[in-house]
C-alpha atoms as a PDB file:
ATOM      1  CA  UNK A   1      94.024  80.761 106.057  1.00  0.00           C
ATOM      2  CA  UNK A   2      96.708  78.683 108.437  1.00  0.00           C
ATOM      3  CA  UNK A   3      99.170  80.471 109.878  1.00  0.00           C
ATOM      4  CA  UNK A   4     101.672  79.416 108.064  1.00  0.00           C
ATOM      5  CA  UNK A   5     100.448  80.819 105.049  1.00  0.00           C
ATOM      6  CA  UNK A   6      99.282  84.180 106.715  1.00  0.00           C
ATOM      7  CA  UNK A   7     102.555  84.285 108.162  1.00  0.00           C
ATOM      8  CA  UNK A   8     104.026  83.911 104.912  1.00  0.00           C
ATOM      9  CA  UNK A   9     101.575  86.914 103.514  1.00  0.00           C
ATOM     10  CA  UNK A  10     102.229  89.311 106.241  1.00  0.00           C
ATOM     11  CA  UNK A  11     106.072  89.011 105.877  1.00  0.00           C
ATOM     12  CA  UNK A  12     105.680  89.660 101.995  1.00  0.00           C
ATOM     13  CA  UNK A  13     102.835  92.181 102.866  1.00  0.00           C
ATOM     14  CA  UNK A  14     104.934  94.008 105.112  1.00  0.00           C
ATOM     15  CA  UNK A  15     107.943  94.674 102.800  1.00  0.00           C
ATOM     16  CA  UNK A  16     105.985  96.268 100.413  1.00  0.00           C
ATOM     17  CA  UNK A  17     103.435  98.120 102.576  1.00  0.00           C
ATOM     18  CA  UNK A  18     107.090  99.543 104.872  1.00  0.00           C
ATOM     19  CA  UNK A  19     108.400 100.439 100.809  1.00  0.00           C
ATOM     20  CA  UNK A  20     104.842 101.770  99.454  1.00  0.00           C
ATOM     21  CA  UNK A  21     105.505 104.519 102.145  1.00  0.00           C
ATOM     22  CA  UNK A  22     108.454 105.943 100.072  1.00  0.00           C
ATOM     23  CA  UNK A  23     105.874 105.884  97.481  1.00  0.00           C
ATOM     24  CA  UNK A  24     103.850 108.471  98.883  1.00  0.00           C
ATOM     25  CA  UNK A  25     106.634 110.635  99.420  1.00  0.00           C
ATOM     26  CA  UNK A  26     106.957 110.379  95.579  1.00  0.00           C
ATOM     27  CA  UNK A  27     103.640 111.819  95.413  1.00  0.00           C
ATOM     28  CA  UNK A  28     104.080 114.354  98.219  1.00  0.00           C
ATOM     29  CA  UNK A  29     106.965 116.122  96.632  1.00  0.00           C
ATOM     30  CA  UNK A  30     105.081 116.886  93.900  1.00  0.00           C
ATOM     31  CA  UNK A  31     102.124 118.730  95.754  1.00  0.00           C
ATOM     32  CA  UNK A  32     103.545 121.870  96.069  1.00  0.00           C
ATOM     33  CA  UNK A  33     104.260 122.339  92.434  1.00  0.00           C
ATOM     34  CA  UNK A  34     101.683 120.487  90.992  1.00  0.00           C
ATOM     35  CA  UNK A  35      99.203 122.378  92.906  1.00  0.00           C
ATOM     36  CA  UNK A  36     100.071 125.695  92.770  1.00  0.00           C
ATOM     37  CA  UNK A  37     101.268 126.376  96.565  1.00  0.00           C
ATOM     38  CA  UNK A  38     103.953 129.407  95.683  1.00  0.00           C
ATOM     39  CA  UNK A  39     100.974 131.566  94.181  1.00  0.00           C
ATOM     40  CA  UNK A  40      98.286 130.526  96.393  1.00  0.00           C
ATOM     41  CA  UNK A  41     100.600 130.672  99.711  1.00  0.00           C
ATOM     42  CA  UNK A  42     101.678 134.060  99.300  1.00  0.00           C
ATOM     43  CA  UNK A  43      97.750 135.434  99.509  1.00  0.00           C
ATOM     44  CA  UNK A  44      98.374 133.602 103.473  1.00  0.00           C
ATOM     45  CA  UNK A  45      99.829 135.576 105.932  1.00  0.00           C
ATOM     46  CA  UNK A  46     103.282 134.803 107.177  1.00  0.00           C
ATOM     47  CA  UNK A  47     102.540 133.036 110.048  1.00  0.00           C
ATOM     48  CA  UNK A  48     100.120 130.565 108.209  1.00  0.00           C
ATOM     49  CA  UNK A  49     101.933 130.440 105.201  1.00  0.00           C
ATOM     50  CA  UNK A  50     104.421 128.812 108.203  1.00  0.00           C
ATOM     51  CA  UNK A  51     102.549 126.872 109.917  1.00  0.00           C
ATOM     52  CA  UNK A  52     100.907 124.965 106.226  1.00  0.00           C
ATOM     53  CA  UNK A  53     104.540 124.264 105.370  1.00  0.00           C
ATOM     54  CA  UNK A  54     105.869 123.029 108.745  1.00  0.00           C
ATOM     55  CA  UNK A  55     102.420 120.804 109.393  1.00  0.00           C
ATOM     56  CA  UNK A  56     103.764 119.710 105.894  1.00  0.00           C
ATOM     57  CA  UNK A  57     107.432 118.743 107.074  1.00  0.00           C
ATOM     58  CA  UNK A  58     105.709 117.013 109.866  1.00  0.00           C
ATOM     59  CA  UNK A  59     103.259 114.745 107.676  1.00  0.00           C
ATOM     60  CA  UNK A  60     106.303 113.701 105.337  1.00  0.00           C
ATOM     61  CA  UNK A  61     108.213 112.727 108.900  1.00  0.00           C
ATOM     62  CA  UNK A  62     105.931 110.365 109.767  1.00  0.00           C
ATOM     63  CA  UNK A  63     105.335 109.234 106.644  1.00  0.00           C
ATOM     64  CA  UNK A  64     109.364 108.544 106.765  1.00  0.00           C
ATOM     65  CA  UNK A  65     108.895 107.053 110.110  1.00  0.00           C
ATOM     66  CA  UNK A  66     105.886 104.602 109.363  1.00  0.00           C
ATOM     67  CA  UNK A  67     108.143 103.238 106.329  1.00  0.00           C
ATOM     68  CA  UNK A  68     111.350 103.175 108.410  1.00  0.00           C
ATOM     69  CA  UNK A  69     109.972 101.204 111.314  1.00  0.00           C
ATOM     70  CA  UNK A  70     108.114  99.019 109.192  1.00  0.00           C
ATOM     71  CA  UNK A  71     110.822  97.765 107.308  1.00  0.00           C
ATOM     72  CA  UNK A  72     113.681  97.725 110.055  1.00  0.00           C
ATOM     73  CA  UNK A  73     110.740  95.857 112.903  1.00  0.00           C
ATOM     74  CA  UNK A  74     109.850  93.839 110.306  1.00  0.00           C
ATOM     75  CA  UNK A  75     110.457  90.858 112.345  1.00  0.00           C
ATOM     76  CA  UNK A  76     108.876  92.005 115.938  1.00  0.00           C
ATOM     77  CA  UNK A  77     105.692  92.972 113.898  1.00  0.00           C
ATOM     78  CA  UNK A  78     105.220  89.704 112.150  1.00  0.00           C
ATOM     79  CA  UNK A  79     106.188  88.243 115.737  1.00  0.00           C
ATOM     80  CA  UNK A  80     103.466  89.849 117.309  1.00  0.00           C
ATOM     81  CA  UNK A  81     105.971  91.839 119.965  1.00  0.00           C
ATOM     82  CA  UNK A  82     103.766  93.912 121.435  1.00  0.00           C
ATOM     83  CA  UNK A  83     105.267  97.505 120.883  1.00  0.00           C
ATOM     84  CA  UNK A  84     105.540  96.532 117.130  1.00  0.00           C
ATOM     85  CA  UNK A  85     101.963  95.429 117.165  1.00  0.00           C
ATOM     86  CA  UNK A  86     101.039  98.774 118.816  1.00  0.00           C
ATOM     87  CA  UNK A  87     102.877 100.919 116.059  1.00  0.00           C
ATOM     88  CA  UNK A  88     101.049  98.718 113.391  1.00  0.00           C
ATOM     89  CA  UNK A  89      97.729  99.089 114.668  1.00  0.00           C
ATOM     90  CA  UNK A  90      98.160 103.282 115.289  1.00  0.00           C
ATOM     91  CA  UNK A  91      99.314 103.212 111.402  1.00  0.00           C
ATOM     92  CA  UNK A  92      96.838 100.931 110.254  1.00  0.00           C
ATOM     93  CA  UNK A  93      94.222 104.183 112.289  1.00  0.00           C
ATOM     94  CA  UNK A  94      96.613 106.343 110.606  1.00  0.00           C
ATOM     95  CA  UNK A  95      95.598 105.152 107.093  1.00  0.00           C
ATOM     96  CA  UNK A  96      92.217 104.884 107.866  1.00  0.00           C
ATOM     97  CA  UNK A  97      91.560 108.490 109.522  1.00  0.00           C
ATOM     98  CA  UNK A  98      93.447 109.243 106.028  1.00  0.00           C
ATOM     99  CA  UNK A  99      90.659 107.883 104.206  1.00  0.00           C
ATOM    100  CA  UNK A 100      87.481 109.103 106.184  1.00  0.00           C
ATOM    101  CA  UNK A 101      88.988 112.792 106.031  1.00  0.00           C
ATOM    102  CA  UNK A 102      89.167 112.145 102.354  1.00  0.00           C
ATOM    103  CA  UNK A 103      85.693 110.544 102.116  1.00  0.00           C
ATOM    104  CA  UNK A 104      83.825 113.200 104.545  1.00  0.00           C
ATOM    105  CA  UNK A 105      85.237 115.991 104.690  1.00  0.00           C
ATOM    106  CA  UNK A 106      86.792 116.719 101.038  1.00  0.00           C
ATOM    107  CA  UNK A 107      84.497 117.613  98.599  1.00  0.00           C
ATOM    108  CA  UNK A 108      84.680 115.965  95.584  1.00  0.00           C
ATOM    109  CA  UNK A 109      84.833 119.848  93.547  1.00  0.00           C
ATOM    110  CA  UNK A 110      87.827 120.082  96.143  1.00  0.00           C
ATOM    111  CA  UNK A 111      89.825 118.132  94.239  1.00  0.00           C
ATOM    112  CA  UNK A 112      92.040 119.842  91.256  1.00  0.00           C
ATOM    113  CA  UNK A 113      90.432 118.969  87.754  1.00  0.00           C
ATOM    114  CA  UNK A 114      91.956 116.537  85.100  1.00  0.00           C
ATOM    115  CA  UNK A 115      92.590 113.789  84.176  1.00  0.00           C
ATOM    116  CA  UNK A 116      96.099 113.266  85.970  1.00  0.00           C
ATOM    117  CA  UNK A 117      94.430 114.467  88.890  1.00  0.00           C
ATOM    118  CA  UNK A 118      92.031 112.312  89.476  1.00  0.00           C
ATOM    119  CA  UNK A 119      93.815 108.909  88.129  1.00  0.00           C
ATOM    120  CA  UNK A 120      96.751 109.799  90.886  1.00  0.00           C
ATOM    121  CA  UNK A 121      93.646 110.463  93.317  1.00  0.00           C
ATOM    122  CA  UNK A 122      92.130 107.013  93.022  1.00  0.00           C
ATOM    123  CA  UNK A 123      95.701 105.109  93.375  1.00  0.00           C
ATOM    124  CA  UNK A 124      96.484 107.209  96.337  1.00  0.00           C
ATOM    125  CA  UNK A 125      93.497 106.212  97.825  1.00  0.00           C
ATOM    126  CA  UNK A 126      93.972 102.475  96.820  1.00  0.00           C
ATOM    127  CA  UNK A 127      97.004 102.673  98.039  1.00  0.00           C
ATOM    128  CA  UNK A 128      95.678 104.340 101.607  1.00  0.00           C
ATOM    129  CA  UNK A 129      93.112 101.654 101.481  1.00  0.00           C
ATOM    130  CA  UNK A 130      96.301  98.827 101.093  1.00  0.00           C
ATOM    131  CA  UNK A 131      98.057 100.186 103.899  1.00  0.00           C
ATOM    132  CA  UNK A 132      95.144 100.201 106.362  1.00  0.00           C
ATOM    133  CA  UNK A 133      94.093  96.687 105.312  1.00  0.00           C
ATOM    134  CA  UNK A 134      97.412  95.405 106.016  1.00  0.00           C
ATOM    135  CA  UNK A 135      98.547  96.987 109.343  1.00  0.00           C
ATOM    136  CA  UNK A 136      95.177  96.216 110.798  1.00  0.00           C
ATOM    137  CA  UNK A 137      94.787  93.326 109.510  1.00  0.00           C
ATOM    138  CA  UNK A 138      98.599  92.009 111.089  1.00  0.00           C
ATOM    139  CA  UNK A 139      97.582  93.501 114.262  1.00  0.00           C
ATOM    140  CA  UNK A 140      93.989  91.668 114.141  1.00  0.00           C
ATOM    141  CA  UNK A 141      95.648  88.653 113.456  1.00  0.00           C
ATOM    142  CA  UNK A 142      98.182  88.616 115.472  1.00  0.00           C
ATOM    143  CA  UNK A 143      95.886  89.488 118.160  1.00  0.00           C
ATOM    144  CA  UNK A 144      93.041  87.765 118.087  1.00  0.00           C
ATOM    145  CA  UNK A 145      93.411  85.022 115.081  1.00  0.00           C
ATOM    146  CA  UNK A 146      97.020  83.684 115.957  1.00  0.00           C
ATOM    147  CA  UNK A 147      96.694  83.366 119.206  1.00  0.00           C
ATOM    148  CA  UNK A 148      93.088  81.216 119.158  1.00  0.00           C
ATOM    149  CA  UNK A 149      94.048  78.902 116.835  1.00  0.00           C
END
């Protein structure tokens, strides 16, 4: 690929990957009720129940804050500015981890059963997968690719 073209990709890619954040929110919102968190939080005692929901507020922040910088350092990422390219590479590890926790440490009987359950399952994961393959892939380009050719 020249680097015109991947140039072209990543500043197409990067639009949707900073938007496909806001996505995820979608899905996030719906986890509490979808899952069953008022009955099953109130067997927790207070100080968990707590700590679940603020560790909760803090995931949807930086999901926020990955799809806020993205979109408005659109332009230092795909310039390879160095503070940019760090942020995209700790996502792209972000997205990753995200996937390995899902692949090793979830069980698949973890998961809630149906049909609904598992299609949204598989396209959050795609979706993971997307997001990982993109920031790392800008950073590894812009690092090593770009700059050797």
């Amino acid at each position: 690929m020249t680097n015109s073209l991947a140039e072209r990709f990543f500043d197409f890619d990067l639009w949707l990957v900073g938007a496909a954040h806001f996505v995820i929110l979608f899905a996030s919102f719906q986890v509490p009720y979808r899952l069953g968190w008022k009955r099953d939080l109130r067997q927790l005692m207070p100080f968990n129940r707590k700590l679940l929901w603020v560790q909760s507020g803090f995931t949807v922040l930086t999901i926020i804050a990955f799809g806020t910088l993205t979109l408005v350092l659109h332009m230092e990422m795909l310039r390879g500015e160095r503070a940019a390219l760090g942020l995209a590479c700790f996502i792209g590890i972000y997205w990753t981890t995200r996937i390995l926790v899902d692949a090793l440490y979830f069980s698949h009987e973890d998961w809630p059963k149906g049909t609904a359950f598992v299609v949204g399952h598989v396209l959050l994961t795609l979706l993971f997968l997307a997001l990982a393959a993109s920031y790392l892939g800008l950073f590894i380009w812009n690092v090593w690719l770009r700059r050797n050719s």
